[in-house]
Protein backbone atom coordinates (compact mmCIF):
# COMPACT_ATOMS: atom_id res chain seq x y z
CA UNK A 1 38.00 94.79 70.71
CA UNK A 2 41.38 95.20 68.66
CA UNK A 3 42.92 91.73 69.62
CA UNK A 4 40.20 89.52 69.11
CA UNK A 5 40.00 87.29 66.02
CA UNK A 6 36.29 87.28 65.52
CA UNK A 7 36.16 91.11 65.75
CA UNK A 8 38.57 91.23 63.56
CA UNK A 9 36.92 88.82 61.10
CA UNK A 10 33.43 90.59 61.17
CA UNK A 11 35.76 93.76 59.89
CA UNK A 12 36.90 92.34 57.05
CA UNK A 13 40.40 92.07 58.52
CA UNK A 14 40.34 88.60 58.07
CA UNK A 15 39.04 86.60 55.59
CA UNK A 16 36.56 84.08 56.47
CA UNK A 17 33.72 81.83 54.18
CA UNK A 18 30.71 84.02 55.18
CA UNK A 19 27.45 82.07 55.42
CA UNK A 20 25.38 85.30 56.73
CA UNK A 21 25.64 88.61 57.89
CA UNK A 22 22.96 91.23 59.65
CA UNK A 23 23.41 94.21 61.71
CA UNK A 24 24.00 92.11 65.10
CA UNK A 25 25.48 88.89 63.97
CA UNK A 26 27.43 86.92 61.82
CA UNK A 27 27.70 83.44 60.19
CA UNK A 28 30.63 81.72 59.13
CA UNK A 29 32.44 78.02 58.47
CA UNK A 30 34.65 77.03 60.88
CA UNK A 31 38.27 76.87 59.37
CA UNK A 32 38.62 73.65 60.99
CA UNK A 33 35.29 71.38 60.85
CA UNK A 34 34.74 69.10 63.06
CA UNK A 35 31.93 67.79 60.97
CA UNK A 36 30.34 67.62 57.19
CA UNK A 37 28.75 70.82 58.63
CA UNK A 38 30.17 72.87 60.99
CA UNK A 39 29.98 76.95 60.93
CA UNK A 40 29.69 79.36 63.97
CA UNK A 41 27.11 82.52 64.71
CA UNK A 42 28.96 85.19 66.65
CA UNK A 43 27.24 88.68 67.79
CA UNK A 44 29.06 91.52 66.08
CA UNK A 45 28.85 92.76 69.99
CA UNK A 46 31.74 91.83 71.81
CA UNK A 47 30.81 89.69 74.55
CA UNK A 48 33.58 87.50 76.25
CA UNK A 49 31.96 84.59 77.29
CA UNK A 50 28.38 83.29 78.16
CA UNK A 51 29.47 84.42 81.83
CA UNK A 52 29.82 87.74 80.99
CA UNK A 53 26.66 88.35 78.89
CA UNK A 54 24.43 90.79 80.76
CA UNK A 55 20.75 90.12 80.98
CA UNK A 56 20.42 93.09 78.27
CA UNK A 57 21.78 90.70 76.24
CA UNK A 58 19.73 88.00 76.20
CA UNK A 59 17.29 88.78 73.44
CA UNK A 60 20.68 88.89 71.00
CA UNK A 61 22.03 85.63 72.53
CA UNK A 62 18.38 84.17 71.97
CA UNK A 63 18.09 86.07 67.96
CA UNK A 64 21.45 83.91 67.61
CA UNK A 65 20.15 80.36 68.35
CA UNK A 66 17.10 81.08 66.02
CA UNK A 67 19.32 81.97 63.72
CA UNK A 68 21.93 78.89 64.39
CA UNK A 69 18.55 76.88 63.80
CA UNK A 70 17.58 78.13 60.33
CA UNK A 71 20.79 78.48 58.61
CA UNK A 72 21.68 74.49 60.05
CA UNK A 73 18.06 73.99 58.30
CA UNK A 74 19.50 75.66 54.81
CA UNK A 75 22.43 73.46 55.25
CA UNK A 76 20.77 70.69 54.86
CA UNK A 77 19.93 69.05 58.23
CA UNK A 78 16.60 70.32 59.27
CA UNK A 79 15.30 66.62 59.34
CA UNK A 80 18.27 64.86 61.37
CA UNK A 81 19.26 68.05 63.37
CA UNK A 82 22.68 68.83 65.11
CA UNK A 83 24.52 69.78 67.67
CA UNK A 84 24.87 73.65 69.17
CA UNK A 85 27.54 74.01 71.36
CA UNK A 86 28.83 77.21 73.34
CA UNK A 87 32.11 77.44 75.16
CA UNK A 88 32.93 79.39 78.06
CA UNK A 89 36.23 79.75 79.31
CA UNK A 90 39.47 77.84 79.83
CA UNK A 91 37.25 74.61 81.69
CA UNK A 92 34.88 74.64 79.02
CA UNK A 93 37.64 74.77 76.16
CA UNK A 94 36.50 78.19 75.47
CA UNK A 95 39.34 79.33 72.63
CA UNK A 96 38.80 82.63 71.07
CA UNK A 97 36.91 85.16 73.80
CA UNK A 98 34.26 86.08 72.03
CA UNK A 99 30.47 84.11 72.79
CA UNK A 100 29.84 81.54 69.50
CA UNK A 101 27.75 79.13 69.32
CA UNK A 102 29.84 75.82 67.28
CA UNK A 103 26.76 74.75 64.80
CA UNK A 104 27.42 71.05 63.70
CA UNK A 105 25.64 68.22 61.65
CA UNK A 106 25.55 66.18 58.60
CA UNK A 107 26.56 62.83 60.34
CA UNK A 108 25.89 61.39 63.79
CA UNK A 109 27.38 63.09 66.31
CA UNK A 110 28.97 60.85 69.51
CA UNK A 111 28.84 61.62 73.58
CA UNK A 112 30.55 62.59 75.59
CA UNK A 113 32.17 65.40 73.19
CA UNK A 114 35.02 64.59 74.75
């Protein structure tokens, strides 16, 4: 999609501090943490939104949480865990329109979010 930031940073349009990369999804940290840790994992697919992700899509979405899982374990909080949050859409605070899962430890985390 032209207009959309994280298409635009998995081109190379944008800069970004790149934590990982395959052939359907990339890693980066968020520009604006929220935590000691905080990064995102976005498909290199365009999807919108967790409500428009087709069931073809759920191996992908499900390939992103294991890999969510494993690079929070490389960042240092495999024993005290973290937080994996998704967005969808203007209720859900949903910001840039393309599905990411928020990936965020290194302290205690309080709820509600918010």
């Amino acid at each position: 999609m032209d207009d959309c930031i994280f298409c635009k940073i998995i081109g190379g349009e944008i800069p970004s501090k790149k934590i990982y990369e395959d052939d359907e999804m990339y890693a980066f940290h968020d520009i604006s943490p929220q935590a000691p840790v905080h990064f995102l994992v976005i498909p290199k697919k365009h999807i919108p939104n967790v409500m428009e992700a087709s069931p073809e899509d759920s191996a992908l979405l499900g390939r992103l949480f294991h890999k969510a899982q494993a690079l929070l374990a490389e960042q240092g909080c495999a024993e005290k865990g973290g937080r994996f949050v998704v967005n969808c859409k203007s209720d859900g605070m949903q910001t840039v329109p393309h599905i990411h899962i928020h990936v965020l430890g290194g302290r205690m985390l309080g709820w509600p979010p918010g």
